[in-house]
N, C-alpha and C. Protein backbone atom coordinates (compact mmCIF):
# COMPACT_ATOMS: atom_id res chain seq x y z
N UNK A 1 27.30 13.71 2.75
CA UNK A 1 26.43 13.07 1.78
C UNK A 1 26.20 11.63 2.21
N UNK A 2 25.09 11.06 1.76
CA UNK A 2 24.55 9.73 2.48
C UNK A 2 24.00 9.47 1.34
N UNK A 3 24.06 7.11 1.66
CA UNK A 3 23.65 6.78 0.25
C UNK A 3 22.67 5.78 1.56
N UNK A 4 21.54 5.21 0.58
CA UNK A 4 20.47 4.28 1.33
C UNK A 4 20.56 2.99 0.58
N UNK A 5 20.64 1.72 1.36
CA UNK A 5 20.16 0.51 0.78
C UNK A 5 18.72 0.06 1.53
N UNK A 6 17.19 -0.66 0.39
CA UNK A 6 18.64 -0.43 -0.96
C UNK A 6 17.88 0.64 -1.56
N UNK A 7 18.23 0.44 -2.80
CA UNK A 7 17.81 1.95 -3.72
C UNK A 7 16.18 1.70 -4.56
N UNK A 8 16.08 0.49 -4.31
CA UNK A 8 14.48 0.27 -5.02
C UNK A 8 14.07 -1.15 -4.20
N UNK A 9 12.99 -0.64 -4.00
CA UNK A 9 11.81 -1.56 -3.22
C UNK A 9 11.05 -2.41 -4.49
N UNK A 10 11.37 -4.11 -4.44
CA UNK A 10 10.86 -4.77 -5.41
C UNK A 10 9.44 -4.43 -5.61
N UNK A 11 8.84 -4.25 -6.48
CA UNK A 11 7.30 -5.29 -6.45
C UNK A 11 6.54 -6.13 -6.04
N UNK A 12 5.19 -5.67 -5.99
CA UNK A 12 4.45 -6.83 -4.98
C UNK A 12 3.02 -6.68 -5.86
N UNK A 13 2.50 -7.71 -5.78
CA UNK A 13 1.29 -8.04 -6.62
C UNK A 13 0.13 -7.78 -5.70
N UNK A 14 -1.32 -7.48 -6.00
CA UNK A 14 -1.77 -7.20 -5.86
C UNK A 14 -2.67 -8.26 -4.34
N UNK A 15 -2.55 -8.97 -4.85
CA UNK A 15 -2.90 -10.57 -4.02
C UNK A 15 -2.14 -10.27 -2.83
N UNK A 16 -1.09 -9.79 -2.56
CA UNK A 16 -0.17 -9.61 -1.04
C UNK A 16 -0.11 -8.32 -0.58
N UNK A 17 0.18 -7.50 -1.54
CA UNK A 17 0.21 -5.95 -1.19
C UNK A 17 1.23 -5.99 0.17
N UNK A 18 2.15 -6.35 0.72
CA UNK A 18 2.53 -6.21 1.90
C UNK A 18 4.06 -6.02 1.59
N UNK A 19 4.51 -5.12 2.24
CA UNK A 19 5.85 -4.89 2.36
C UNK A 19 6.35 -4.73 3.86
N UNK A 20 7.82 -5.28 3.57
CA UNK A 20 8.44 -5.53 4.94
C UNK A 20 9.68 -5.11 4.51
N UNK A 21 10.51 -3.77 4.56
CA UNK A 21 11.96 -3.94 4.63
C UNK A 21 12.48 -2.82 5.34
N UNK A 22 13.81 -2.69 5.33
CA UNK A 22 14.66 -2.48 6.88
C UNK A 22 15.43 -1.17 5.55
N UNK A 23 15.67 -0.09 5.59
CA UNK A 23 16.33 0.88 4.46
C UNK A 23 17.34 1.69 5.51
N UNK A 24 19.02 1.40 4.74
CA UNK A 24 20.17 1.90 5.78
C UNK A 24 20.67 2.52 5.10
N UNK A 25 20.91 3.76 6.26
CA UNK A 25 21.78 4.74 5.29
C UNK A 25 23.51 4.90 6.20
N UNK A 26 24.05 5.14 5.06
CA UNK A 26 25.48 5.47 5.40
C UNK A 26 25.83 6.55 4.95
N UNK A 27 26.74 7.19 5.64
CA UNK A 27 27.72 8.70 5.02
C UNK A 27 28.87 8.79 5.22
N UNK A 28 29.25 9.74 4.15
CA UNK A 28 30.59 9.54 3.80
C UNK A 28 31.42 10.46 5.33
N UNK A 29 32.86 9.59 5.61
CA UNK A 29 33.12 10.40 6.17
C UNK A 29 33.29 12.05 6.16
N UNK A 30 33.36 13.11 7.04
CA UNK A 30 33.52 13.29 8.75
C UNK A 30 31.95 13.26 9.10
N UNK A 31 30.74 13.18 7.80
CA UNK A 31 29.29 13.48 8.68
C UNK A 31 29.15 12.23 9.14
N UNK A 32 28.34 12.51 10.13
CA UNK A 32 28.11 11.51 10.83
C UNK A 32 26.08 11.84 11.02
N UNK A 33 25.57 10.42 10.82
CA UNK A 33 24.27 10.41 10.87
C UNK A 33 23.36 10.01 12.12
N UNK A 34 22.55 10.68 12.53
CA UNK A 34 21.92 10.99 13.64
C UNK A 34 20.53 10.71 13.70
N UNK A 35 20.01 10.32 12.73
CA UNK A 35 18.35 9.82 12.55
C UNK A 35 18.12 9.65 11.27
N UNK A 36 17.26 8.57 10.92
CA UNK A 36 16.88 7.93 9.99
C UNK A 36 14.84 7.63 10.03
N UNK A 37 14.27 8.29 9.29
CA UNK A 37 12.83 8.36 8.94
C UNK A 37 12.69 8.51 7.65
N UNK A 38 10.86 8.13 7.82
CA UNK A 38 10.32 7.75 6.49
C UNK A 38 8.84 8.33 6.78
N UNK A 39 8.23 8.65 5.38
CA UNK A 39 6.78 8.88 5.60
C UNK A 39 5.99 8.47 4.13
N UNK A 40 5.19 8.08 4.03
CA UNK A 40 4.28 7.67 2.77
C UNK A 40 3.03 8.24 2.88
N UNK A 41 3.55 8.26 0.82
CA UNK A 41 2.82 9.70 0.47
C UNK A 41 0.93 9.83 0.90
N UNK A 42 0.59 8.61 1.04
CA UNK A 42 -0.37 8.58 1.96
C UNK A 42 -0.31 7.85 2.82
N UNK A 43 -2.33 7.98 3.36
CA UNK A 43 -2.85 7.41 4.83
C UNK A 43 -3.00 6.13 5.03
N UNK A 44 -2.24 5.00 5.21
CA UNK A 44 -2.57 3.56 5.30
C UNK A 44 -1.88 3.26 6.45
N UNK A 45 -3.01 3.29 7.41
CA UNK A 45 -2.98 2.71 9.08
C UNK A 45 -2.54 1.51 9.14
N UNK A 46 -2.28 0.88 7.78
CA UNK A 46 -1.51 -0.91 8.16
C UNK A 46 -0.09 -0.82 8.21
N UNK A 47 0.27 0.34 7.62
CA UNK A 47 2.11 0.17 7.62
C UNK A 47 2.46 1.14 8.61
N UNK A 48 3.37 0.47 9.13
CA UNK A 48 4.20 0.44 10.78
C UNK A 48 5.38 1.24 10.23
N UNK A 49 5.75 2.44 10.08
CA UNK A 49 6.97 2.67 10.18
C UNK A 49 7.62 2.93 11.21
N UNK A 50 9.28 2.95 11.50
CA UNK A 50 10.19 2.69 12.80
C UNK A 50 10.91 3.38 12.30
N UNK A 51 11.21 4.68 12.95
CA UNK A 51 12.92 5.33 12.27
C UNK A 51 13.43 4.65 13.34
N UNK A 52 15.18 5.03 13.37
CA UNK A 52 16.45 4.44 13.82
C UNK A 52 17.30 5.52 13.97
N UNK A 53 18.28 5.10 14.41
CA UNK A 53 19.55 6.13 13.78
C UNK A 53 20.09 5.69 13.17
N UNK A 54 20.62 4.80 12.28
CA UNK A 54 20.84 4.55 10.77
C UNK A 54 20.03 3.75 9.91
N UNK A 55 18.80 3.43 10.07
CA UNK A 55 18.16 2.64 9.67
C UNK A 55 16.48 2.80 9.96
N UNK A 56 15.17 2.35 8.42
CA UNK A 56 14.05 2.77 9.19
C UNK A 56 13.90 1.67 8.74
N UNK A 57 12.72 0.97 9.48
CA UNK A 57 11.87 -0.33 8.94
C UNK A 57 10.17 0.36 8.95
N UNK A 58 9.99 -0.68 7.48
CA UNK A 58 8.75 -0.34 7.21
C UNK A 58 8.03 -1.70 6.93
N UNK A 59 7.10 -1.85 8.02
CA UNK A 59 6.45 -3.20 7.68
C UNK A 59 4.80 -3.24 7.36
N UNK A 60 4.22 -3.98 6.83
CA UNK A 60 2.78 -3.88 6.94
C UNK A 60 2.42 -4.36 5.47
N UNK A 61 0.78 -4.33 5.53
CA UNK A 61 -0.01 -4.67 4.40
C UNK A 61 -0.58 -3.37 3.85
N UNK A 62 -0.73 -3.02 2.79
CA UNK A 62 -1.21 -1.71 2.27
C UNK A 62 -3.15 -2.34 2.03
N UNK A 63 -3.88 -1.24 2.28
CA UNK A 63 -5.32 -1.54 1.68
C UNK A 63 -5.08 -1.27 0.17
N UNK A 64 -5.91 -2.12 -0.20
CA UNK A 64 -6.13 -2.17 -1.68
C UNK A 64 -5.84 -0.98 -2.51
N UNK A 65 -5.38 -0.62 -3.37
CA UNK A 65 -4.89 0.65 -3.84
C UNK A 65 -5.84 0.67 -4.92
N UNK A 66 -6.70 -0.28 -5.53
CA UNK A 66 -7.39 -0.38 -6.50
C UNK A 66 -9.02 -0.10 -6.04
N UNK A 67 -9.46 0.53 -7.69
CA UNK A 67 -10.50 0.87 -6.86
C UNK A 67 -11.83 0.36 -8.55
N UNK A 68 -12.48 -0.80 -7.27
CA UNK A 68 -13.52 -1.87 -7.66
C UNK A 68 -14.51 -1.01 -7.56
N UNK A 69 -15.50 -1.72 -7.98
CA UNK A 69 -17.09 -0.87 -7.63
C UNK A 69 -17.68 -2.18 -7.96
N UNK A 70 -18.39 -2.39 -6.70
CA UNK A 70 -19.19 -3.46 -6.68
C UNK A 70 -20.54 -2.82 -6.22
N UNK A 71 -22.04 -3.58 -7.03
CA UNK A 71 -23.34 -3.38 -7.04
C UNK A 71 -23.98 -4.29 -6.45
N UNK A 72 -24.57 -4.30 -5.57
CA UNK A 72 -25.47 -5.31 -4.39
C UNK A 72 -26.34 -4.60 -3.37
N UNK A 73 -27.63 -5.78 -3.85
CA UNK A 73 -28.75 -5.77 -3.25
C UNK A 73 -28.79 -6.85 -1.40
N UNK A 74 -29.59 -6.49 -0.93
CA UNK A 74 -29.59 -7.54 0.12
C UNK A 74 -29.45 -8.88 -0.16
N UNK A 75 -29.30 -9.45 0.59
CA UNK A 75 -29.32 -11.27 0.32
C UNK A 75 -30.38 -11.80 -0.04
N UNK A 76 -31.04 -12.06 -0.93
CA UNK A 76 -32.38 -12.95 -2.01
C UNK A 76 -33.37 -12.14 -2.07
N UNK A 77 -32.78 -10.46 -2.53
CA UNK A 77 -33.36 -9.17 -3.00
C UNK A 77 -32.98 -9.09 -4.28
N UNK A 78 -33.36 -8.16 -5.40
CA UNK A 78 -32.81 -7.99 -6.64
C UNK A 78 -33.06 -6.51 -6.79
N UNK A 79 -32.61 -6.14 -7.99
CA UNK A 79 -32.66 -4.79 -8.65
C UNK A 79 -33.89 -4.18 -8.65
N UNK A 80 -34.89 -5.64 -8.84
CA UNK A 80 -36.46 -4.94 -9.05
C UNK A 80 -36.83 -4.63 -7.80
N UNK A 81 -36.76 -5.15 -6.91
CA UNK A 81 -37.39 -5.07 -5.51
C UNK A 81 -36.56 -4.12 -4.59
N UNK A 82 -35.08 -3.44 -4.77
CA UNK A 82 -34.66 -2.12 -3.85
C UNK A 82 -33.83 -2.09 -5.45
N UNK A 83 -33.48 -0.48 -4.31
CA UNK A 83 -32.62 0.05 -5.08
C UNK A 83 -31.14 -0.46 -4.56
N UNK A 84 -30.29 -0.65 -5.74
CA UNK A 84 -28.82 -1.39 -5.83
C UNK A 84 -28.06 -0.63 -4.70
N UNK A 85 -27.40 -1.00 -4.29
CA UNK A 85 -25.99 0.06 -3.57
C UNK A 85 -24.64 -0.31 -4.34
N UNK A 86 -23.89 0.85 -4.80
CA UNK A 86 -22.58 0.47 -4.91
C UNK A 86 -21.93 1.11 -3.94
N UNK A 87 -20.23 0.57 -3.93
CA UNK A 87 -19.29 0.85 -3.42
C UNK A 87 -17.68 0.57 -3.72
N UNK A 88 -17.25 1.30 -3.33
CA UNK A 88 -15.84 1.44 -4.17
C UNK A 88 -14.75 0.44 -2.40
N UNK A 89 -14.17 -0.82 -3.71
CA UNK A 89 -13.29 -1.25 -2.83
C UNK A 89 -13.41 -2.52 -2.24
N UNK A 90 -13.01 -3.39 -2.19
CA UNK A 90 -13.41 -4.90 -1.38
C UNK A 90 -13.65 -4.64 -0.36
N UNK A 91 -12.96 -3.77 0.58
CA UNK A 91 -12.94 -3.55 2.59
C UNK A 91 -14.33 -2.96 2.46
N UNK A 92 -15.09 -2.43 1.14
CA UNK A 92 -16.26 -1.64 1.77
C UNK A 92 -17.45 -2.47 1.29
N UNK A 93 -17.24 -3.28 0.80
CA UNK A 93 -18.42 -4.52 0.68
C UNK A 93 -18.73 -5.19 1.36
N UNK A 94 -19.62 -5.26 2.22
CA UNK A 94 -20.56 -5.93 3.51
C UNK A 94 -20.76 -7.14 3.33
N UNK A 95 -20.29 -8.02 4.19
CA UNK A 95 -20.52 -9.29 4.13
C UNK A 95 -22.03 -9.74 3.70
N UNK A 96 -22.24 -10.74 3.38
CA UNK A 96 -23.48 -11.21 3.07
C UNK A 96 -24.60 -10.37 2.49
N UNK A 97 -24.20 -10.13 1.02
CA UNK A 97 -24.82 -9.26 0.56
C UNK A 97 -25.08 -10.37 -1.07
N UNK A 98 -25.99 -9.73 -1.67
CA UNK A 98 -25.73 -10.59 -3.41
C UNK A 98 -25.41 -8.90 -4.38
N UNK A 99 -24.02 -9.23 -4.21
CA UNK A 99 -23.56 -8.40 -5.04
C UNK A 99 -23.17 -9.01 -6.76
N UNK A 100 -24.27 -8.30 -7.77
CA UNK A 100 -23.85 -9.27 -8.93
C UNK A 100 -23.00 -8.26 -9.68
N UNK A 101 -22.64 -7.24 -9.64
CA UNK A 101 -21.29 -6.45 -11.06
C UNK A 101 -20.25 -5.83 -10.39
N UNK A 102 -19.85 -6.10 -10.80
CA UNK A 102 -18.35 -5.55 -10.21
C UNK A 102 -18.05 -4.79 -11.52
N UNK A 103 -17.33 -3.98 -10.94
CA UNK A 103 -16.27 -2.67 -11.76
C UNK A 103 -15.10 -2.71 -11.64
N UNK A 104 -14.32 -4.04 -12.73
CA UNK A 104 -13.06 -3.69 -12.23
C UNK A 104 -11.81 -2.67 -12.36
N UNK A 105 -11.22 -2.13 -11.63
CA UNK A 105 -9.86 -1.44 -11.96
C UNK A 105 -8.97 -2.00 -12.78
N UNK A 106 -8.96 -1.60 -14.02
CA UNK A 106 -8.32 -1.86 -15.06
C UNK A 106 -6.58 -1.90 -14.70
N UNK A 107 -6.44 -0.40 -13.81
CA UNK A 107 -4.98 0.07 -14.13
C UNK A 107 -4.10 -1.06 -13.88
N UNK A 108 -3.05 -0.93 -14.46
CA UNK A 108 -2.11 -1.92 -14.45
C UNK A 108 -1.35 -1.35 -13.28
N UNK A 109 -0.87 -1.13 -12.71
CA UNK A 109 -0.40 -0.96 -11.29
C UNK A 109 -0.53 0.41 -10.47
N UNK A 110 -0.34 0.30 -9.22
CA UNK A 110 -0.69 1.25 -8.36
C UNK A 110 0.80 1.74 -7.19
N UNK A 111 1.50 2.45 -7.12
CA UNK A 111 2.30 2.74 -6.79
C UNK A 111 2.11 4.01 -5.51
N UNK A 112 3.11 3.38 -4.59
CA UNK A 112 3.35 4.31 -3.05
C UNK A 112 4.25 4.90 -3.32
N UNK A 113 4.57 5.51 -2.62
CA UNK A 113 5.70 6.78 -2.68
C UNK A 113 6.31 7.21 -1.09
N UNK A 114 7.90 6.65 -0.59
CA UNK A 114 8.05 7.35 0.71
C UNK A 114 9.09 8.05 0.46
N UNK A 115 9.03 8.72 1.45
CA UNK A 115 10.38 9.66 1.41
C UNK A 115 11.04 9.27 2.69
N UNK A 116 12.18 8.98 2.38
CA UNK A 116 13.53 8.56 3.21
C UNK A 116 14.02 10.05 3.70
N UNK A 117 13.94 10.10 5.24
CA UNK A 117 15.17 11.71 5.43
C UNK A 117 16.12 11.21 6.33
N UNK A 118 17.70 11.34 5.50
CA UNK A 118 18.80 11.10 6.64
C UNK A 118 18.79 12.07 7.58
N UNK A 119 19.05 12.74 8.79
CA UNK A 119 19.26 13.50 9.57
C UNK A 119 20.89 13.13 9.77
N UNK A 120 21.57 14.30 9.84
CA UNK A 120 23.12 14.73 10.39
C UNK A 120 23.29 15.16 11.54
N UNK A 121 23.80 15.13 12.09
CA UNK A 121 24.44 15.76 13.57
C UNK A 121 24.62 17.30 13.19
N UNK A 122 25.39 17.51 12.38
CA UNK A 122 25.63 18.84 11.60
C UNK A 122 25.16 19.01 9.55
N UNK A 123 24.79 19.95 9.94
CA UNK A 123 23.95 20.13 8.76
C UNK A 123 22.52 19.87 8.33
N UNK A 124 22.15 20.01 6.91
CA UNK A 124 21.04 19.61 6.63
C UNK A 124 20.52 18.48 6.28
N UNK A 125 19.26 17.71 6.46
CA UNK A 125 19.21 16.65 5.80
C UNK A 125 19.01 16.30 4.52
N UNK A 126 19.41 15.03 4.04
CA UNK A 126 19.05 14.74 3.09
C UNK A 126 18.20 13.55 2.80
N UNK A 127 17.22 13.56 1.94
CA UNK A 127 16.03 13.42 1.21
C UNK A 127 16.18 11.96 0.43
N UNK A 128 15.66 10.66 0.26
CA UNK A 128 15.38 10.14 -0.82
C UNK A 128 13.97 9.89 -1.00
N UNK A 129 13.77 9.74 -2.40
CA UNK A 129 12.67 8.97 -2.75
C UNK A 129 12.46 7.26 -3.34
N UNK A 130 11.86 6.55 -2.84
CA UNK A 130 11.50 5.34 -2.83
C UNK A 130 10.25 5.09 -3.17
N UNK A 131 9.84 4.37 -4.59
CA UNK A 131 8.60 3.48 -4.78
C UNK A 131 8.64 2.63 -4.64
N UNK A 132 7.48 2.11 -4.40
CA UNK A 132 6.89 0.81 -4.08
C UNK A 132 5.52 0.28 -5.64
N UNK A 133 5.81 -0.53 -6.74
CA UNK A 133 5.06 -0.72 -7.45
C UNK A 133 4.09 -1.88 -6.81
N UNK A 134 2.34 -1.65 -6.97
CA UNK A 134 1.67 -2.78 -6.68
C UNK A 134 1.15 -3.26 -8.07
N UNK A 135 1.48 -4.56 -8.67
CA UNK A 135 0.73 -4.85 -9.47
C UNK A 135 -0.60 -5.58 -9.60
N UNK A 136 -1.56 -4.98 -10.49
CA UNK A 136 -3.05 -5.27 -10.26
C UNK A 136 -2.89 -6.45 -11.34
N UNK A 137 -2.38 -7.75 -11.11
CA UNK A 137 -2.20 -8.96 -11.06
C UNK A 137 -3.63 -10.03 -11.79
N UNK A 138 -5.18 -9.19 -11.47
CA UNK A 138 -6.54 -9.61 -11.20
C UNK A 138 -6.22 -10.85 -10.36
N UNK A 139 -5.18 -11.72 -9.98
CA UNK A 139 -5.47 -13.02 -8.75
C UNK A 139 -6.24 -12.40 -7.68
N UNK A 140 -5.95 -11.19 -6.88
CA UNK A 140 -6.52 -10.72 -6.54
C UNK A 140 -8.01 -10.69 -5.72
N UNK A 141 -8.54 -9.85 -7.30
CA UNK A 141 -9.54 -9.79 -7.03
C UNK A 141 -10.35 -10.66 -7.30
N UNK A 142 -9.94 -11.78 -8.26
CA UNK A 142 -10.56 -13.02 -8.55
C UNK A 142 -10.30 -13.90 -7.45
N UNK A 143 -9.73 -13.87 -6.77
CA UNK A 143 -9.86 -14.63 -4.95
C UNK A 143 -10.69 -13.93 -4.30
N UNK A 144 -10.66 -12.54 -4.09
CA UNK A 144 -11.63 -12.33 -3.57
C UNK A 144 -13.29 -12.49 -3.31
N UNK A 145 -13.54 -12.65 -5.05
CA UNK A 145 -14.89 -13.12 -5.28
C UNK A 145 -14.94 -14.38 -5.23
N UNK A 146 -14.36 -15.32 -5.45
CA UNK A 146 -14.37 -16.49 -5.11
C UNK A 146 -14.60 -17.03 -3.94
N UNK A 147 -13.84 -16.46 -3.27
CA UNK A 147 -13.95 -16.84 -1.15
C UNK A 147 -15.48 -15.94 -0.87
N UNK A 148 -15.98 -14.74 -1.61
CA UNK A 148 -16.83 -14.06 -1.04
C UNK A 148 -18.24 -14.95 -0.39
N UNK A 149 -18.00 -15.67 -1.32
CA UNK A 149 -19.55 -16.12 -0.75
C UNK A 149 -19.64 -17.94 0.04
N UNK A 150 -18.30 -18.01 0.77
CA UNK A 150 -18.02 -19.16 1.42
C UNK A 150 -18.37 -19.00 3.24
């Protein structure tokens, strides 16, 4: 049997979204542990995970877990003259655009999910689960619109 430090991954606000920590597992004697991995419950190409043999590190910035909807016309176009585009997400809003409504994501936080697997020399492995809470903070996204048009 194997225990992991640590047992909960603090919180991170929405404004940083980035996590960086190192998760070690130990077992009780005679098992002895032989690999240490991780996987999250989704696809975000920014976090780096590293198994070990007693230890995985997981570093990186998560993309926005929140989901905006912003409405914009070309740059010194309006509603009357094209039709609007929306899109879901800050990364998918095109620079230099006059985007005037936003849709914001209300939810109060957005949460990852990894799974920790000890590997044994002998036997089966064992399993944890680890969240990660992001809180939707609005600093955020109110920086975001702020810098948007600098």
């Amino acid at each position: 049997m194997a225990t992991i430090l640590p047992e909960t991954i603090p919180q991170t606000t929405r404004s940083e979204r980035n996590i960086d920590i190192t998760v070690s597992a130990t077992a009780l004697l005679p098992e002895i542990i032989s690999s240490v991995s991780a996987s999250l419950d989704t696809d975000d190409p920014l976090i780096v995970i590293t198994p070990g043999e007693t230890e995985v590190s997981i570093v990186g910035t998560y993309n926005d877990p929140f989901e905006d909807f912003f409405t914009y016309v070309e740059k010194g176009s309006s509603n009357l003259l094209e039709t609007p585009k929306i899109v879901k997400g800050v990364s998918n809003l095109p620079l230099k655009k006059d985007f005037y409504e936003l849709n914001q994501d209300q939810n109060r936080l957005a949460t990852k999910t990894y799974t920790i697997t000890v590997n044994f020399e002998v036997g089966a492995p064992q399993t944890f689960t680890l969240t990660h809470d992001i809180l939707n903070d609005l600093e955020g996204i109110r920086s975001f619109v702020a810098s948007y048009y600098e």
